[in-house]
C-alpha atoms as a PDB file:
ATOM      1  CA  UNK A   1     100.113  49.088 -33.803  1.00  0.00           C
ATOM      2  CA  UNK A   2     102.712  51.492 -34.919  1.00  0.00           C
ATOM      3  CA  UNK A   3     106.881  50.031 -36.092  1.00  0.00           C
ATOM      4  CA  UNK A   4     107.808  52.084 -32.160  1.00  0.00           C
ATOM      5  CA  UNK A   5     105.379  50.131 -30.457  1.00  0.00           C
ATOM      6  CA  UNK A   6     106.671  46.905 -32.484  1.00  0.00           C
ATOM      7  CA  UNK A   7     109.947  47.452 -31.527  1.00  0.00           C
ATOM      8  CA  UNK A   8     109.902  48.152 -28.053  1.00  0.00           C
ATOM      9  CA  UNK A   9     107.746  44.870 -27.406  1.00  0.00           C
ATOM     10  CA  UNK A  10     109.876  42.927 -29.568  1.00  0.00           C
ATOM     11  CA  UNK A  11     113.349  44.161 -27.457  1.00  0.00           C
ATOM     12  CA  UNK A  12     111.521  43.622 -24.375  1.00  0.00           C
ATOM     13  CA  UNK A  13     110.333  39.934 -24.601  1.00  0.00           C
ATOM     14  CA  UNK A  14     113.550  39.535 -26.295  1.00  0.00           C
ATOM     15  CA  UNK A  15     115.900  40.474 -23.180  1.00  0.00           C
ATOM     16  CA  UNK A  16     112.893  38.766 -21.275  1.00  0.00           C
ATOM     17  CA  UNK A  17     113.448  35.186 -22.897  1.00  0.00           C
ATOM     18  CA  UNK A  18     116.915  35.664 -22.078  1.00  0.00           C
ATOM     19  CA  UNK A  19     117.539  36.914 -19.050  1.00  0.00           C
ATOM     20  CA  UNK A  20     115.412  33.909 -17.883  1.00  0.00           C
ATOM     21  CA  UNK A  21     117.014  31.032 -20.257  1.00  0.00           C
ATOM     22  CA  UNK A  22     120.475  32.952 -19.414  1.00  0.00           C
ATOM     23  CA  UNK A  23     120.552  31.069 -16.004  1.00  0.00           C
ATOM     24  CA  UNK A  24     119.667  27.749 -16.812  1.00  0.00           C
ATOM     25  CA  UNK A  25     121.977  27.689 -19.485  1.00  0.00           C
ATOM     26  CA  UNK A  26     124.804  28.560 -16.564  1.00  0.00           C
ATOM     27  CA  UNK A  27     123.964  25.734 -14.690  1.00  0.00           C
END
């Protein structure tokens, strides 16, 4: 797996843990 493919999967499950904890943590 190349450092590109690392770092786009990384970003994405980043913003994907929070845009779903982002919520909750609202409430």
């Amino acid at each position: 797996m190349t450092n590109r493919m690392k770092a786009v999967l990384g970003a994405s499950a980043t913003i994907a843990v929070w845009a779903t904890a982002f919520p909750f943590g609202k409430l």
